[in-house]
N, C-alpha and C. Protein backbone atom coordinates (compact mmCIF):
# COMPACT_ATOMS: atom_id res chain seq x y z
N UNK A 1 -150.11 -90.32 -124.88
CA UNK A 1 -151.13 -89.30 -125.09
C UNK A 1 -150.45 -88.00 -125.55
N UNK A 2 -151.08 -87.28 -126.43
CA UNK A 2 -150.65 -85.73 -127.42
C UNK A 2 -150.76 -85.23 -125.88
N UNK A 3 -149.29 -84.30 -126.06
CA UNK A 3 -149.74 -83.02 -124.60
C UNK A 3 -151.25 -82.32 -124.84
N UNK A 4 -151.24 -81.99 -126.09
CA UNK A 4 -152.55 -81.05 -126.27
C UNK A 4 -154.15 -81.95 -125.87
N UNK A 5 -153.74 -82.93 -125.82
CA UNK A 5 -154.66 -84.49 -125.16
C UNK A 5 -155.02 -83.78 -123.33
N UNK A 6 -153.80 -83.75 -123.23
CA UNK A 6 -154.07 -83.61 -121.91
C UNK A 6 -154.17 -82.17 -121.24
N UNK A 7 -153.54 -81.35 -122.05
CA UNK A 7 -154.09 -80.11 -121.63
C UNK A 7 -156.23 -80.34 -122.12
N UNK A 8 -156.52 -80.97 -122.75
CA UNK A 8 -158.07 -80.83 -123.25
C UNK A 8 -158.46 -81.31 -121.79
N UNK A 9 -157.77 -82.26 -121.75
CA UNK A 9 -158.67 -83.45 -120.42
C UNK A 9 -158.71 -82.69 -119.03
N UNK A 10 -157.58 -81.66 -118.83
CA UNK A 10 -157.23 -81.00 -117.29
C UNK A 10 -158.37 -80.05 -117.83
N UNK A 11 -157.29 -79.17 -117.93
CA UNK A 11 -157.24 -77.08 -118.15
C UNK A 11 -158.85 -77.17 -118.79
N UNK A 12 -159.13 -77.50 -120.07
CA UNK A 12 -159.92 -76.68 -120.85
C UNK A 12 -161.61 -77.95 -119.99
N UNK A 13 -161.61 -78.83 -119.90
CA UNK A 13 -162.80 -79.55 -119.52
C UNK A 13 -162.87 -79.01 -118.29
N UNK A 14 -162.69 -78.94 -117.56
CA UNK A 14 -162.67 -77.91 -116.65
C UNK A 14 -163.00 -76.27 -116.25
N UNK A 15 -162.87 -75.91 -116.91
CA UNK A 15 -163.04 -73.90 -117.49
C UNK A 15 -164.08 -74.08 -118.10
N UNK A 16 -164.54 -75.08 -119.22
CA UNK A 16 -165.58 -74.57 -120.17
C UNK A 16 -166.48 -75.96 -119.73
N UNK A 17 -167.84 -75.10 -120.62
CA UNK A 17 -169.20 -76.47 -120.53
C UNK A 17 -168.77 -77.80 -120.87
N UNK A 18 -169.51 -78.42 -120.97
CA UNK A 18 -169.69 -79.43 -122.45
C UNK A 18 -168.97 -79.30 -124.05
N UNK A 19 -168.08 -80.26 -124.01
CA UNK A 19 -167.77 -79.84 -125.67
C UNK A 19 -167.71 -81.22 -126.09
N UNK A 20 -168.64 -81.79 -127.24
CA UNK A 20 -168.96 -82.85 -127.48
C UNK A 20 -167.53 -83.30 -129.00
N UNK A 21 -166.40 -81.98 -129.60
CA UNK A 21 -166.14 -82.97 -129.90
C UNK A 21 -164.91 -81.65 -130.43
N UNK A 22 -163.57 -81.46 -130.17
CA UNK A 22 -162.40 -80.49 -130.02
C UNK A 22 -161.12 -81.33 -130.85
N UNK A 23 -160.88 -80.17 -131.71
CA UNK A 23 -159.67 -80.40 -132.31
C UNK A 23 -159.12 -78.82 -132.31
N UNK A 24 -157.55 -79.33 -132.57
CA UNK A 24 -156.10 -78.24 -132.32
C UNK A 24 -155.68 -78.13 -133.58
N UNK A 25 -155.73 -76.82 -134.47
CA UNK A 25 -154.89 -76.58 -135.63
C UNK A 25 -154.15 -75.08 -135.85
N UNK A 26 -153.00 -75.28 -136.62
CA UNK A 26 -152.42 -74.25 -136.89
C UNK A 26 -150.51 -74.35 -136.34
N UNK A 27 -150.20 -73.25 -136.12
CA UNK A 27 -148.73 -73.61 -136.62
C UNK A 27 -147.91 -73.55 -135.06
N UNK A 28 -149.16 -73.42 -133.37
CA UNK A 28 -148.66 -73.94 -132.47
C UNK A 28 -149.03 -75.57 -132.20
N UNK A 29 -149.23 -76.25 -133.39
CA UNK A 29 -149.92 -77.43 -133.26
C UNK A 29 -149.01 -77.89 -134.22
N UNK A 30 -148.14 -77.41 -134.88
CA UNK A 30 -147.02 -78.05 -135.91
C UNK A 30 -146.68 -77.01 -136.52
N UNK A 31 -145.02 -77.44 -136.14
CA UNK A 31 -144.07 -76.44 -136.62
C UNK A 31 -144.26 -76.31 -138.34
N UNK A 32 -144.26 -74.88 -138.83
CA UNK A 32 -144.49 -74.73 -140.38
C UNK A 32 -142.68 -74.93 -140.71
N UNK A 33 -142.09 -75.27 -141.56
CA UNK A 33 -141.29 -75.15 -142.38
C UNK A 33 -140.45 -73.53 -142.57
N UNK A 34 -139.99 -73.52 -142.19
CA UNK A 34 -138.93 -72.06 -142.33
C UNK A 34 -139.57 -70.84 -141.31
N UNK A 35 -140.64 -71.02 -140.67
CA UNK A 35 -141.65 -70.33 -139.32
C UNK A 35 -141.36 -70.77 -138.57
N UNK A 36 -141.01 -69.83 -137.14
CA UNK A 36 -140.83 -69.80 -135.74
C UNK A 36 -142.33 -70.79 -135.45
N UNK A 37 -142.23 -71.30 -134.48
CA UNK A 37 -143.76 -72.30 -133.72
C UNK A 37 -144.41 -71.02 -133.12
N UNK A 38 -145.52 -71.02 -133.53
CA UNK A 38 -146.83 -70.18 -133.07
C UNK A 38 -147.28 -70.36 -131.75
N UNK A 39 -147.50 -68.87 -131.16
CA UNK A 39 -147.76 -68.60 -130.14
C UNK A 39 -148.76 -69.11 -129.23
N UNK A 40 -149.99 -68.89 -130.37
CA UNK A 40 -151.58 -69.39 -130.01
C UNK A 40 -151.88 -70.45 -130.17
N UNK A 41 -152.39 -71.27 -129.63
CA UNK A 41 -153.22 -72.65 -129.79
C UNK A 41 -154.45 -72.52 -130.65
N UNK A 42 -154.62 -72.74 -131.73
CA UNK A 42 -155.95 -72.64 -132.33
C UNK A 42 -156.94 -73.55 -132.10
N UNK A 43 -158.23 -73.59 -131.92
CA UNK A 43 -159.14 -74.53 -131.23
C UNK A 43 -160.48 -74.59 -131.71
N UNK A 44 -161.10 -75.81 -132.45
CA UNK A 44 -162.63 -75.46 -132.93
C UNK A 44 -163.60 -76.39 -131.57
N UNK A 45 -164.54 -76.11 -131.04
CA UNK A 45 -164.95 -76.58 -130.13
C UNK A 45 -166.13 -76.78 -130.86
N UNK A 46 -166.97 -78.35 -130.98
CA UNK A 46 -168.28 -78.19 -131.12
C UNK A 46 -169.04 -78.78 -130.02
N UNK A 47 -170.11 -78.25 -130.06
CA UNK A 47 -171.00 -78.16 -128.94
C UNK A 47 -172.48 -78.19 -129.60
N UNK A 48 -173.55 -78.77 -128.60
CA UNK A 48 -174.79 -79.60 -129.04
C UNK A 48 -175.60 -78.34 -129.17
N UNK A 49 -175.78 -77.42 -128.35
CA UNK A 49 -176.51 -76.57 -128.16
C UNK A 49 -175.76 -74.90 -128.08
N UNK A 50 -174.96 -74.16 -129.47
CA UNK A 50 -174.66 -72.93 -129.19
C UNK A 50 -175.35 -72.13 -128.00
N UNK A 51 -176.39 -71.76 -128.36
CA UNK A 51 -177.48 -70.98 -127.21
C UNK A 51 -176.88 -71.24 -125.88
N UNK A 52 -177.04 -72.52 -125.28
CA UNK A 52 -177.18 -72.58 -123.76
C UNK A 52 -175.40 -72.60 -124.01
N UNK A 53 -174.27 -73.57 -124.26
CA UNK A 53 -173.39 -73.09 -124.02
C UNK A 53 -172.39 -71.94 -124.22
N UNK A 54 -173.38 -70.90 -125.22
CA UNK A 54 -172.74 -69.65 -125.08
C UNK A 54 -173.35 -68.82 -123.37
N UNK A 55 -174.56 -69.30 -122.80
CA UNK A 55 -174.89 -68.68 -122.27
C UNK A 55 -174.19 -69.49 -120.50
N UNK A 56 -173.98 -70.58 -120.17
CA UNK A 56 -172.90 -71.14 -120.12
C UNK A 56 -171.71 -70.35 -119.46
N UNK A 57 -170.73 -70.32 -120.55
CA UNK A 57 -169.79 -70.27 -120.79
C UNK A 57 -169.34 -68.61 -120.27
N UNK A 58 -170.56 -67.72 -120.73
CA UNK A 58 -170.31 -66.49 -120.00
C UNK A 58 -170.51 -66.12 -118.99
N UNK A 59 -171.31 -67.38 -118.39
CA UNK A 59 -170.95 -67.24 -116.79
C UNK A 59 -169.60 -67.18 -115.92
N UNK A 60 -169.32 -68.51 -116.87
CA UNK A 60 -168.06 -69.09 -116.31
C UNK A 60 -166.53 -68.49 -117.33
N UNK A 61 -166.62 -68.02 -117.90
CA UNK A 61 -165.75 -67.04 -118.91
C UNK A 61 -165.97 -65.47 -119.52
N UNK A 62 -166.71 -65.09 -118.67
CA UNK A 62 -167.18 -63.57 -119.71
C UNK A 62 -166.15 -62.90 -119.69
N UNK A 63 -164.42 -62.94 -119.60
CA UNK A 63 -163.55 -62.21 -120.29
C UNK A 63 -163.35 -62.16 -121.96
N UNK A 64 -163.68 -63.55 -121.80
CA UNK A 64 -163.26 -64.29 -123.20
C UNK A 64 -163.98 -63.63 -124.24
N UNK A 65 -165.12 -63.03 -123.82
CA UNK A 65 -165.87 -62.71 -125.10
C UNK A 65 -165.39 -61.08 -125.43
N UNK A 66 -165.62 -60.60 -126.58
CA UNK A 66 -165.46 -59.29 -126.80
C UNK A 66 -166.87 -58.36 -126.33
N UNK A 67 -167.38 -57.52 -127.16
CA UNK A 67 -168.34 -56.48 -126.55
C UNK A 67 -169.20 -57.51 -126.45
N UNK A 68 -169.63 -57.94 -127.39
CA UNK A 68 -170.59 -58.56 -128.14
C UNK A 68 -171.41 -59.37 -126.26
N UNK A 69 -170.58 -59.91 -125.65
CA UNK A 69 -171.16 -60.65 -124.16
C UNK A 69 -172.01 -59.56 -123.33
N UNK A 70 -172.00 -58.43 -123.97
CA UNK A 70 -173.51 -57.38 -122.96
C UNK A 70 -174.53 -57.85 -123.83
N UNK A 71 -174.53 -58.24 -124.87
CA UNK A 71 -175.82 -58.73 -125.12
C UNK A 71 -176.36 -59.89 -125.29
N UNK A 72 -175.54 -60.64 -124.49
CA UNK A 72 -176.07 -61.87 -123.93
C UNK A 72 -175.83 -63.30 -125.20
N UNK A 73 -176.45 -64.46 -124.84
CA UNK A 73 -175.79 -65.28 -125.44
C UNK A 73 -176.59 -65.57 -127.06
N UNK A 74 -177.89 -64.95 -126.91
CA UNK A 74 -178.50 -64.72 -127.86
C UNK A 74 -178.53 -63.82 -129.53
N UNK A 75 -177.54 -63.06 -128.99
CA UNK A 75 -177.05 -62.12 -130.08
C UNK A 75 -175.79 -62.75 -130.35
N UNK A 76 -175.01 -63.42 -129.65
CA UNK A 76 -173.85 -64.19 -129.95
C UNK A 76 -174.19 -65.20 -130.78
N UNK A 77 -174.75 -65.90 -130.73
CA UNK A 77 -175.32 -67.27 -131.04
C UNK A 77 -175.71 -66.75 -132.88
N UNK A 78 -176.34 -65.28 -133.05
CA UNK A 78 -177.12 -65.31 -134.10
C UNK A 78 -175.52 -64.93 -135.10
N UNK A 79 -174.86 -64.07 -134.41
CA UNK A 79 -173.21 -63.81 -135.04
C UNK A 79 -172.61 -64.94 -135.48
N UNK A 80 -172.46 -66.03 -134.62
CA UNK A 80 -172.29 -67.17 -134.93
C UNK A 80 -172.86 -67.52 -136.47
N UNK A 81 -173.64 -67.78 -136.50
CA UNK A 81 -175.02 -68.00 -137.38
C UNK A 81 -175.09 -67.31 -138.82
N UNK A 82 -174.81 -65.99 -138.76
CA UNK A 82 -174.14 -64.99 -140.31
C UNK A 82 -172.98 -64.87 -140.62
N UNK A 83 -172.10 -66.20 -140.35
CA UNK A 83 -171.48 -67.03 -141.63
C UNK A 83 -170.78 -68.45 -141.68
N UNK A 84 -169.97 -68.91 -141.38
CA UNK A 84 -169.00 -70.25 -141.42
C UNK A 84 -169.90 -71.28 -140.02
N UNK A 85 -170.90 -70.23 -139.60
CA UNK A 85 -171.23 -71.00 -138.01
C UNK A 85 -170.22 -70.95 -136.97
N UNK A 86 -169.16 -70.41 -137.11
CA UNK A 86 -167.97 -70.50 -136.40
C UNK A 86 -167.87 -69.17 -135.19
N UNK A 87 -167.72 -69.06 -134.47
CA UNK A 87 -167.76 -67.91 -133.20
C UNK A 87 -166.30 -68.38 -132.25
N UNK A 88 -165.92 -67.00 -133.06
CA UNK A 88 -164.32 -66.86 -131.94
C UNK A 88 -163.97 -65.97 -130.93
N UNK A 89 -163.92 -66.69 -129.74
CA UNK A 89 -163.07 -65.83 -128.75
C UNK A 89 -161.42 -66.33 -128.80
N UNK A 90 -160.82 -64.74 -128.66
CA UNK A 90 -159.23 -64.90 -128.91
C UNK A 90 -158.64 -64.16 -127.72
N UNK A 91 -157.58 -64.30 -127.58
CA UNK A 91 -156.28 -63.91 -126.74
C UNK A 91 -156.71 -64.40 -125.24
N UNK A 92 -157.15 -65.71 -124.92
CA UNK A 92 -157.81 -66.08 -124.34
C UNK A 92 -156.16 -66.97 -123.87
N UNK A 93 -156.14 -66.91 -122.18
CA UNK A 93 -154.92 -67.36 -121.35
C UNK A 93 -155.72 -69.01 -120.31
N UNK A 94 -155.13 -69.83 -120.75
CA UNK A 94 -155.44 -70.90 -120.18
C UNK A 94 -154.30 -71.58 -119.56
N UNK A 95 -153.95 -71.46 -118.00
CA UNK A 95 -152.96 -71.60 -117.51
C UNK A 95 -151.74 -70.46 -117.98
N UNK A 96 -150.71 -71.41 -118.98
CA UNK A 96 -149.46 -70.64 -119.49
C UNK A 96 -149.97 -71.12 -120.96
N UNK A 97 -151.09 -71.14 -121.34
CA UNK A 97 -151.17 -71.10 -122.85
C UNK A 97 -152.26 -70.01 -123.37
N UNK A 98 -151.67 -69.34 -124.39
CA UNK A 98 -152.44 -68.31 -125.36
C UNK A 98 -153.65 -68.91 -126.39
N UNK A 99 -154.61 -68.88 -126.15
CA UNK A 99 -155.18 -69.35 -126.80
C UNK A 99 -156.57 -69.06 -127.82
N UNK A 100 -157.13 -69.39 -128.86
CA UNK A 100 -158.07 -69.15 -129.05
C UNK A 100 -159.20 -70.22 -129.33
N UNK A 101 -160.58 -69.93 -129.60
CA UNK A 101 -161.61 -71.01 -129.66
C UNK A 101 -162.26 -70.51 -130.61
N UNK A 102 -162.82 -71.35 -131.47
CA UNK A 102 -163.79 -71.43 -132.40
C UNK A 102 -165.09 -72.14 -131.61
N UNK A 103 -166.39 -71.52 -131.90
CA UNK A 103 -167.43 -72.65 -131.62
C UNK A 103 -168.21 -73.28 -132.31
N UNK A 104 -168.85 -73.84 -132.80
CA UNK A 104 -169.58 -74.33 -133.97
C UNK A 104 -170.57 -75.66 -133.39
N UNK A 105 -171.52 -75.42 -133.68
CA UNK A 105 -172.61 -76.82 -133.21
C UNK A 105 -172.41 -77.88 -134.23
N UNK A 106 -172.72 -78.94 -133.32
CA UNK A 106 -171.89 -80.53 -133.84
C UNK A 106 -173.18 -80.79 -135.24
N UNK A 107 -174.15 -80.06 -135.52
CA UNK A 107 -174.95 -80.05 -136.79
C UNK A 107 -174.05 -79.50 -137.70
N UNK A 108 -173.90 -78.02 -137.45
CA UNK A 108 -173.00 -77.22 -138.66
C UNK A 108 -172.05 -78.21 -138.84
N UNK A 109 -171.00 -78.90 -137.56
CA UNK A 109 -170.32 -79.03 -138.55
C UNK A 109 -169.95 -80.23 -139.12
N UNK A 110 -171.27 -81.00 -138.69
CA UNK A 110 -171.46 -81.77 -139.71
C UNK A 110 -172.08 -81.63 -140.73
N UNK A 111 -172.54 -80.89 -141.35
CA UNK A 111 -173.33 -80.78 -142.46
C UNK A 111 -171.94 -79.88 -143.04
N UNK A 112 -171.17 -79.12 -142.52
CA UNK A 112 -169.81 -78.29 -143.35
C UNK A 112 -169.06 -80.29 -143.60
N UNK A 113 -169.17 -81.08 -143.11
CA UNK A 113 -168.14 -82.11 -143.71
C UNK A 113 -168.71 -82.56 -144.77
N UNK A 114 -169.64 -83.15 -144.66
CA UNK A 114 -170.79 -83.44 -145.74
C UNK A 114 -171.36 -82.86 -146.88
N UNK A 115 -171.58 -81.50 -146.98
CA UNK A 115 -171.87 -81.04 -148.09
C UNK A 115 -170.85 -79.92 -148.73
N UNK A 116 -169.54 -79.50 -147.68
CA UNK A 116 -169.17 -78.55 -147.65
C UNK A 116 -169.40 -77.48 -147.73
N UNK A 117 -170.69 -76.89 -146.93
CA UNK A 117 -171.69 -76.14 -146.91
C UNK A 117 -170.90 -74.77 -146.97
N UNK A 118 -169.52 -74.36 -146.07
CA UNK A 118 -169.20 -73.26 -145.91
C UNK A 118 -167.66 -73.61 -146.37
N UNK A 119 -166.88 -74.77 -145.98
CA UNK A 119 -165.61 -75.30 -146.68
C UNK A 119 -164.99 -74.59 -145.27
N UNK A 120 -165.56 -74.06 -144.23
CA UNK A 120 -164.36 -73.21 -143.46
C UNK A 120 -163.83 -74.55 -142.24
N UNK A 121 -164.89 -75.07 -141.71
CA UNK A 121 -164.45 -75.83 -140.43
C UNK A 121 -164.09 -77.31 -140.99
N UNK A 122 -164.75 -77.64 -142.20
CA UNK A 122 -164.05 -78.97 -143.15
C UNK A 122 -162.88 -79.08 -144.23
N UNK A 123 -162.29 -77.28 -144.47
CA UNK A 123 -161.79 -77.21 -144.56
C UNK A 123 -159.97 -77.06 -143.94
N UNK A 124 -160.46 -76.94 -142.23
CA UNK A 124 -159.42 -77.02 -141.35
C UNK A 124 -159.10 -78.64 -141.34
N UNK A 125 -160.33 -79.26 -141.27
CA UNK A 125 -159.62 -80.53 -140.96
C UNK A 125 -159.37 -80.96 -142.45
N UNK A 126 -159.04 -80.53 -143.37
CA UNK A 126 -158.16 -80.99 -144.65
C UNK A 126 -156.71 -81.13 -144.40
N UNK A 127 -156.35 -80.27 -143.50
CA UNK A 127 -154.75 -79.87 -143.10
C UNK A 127 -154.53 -80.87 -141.71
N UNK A 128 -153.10 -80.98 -141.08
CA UNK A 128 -152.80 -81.77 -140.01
C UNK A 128 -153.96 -80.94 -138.56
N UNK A 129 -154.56 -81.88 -137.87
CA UNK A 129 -154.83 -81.27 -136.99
C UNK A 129 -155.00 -82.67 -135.63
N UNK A 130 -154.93 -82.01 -134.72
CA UNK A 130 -155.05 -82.86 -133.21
C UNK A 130 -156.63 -82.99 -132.56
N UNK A 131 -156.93 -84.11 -133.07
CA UNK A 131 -158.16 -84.46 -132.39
C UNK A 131 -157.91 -84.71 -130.84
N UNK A 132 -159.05 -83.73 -130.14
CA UNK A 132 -158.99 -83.63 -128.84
C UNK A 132 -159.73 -84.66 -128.20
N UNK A 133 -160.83 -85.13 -128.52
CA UNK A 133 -161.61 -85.92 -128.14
C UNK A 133 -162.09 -86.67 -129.17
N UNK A 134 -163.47 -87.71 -128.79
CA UNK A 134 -163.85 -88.39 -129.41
C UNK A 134 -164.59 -87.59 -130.55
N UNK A 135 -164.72 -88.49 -131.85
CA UNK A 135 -165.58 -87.82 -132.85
C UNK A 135 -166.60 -88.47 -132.78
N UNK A 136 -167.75 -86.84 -133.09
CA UNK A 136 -169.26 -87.35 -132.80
C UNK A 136 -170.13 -88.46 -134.10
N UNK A 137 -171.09 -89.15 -134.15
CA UNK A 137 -171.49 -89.32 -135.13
C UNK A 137 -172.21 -88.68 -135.73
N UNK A 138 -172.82 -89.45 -136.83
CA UNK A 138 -173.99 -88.43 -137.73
C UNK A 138 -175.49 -88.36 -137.07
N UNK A 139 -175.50 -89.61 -136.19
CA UNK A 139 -177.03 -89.57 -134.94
C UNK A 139 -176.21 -88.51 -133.93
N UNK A 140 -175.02 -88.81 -133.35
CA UNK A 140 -175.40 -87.65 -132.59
C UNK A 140 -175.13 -85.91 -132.71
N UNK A 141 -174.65 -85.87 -134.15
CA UNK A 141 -175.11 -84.48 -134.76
C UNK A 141 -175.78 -84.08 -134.45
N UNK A 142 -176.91 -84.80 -134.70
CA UNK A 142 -178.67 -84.39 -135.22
C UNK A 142 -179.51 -85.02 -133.56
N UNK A 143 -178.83 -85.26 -132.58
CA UNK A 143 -179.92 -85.72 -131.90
C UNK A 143 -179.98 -84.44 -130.80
């Protein structure tokens, strides 16, 4: 099993809601070529329902978010929403790892693989990345 396997399965299933389907990219996920190994863990999390697991999640994480968590998970959700679908919390400490999260609902980003609607979250997985879990299907995108 990928360490980053098992940090998903302990540390992060644990701390956060539901995440129906997590992958690891960037250059603490593979050493770049003539670059020191990166600090941060980069992380896209998708999830069935933005809304409830942003609202969720700031129960059980409201450091993680920037200002934006006084106004609840509803104004987050719509940020999300005006552009890539993607919503990041960063400098986020999980155990002894630096980390950050992307969120994106398992619709966006299936419809970003499929039509390349935005090219941002189908465009990560063009490059090497560490599937954390299982991948969802196209029923349970949409169900």
């Amino acid at each position: 099993m990928h360490p980053l396997k098992e940090l998903f399965n302990t540390a992060l299933k644990q701390r956060f809601p539901p995440i129906r389907f997590a992958f690891a990219y960037g250059s603490a996920v593979f050493k770049q070529h003539g670059r020191p190994k990166g600090k941060m863990l980069d992380l896209v999390l998708a999830v069935d329902d933005p809304y409830q697991w942003h609202e969720e999640n700031l129960a059980l994480n409201w450091k993680h978010y920037s200002f934006l968590k006084h106004f609840g998970p509803k104004v987050i959700t719509r940020v999300q929403n005006l552009s890539a679908g993607v919503y990041y919390n960063t400098l986020v400490r999980v155990d002894s790892q630096l980390i950050k999260y992307g969120v994106i609902s398992t619709s966006d980003l299936y419809d970003d693989l499929m039509t390349w609607k935005w090219l941002y979250t189908s465009g990560r997985l063009h490059k090497p990345v560490v599937i954390l879990n299982e991948v969802v299907s196209q029923e349970d995108a949409y169900n």
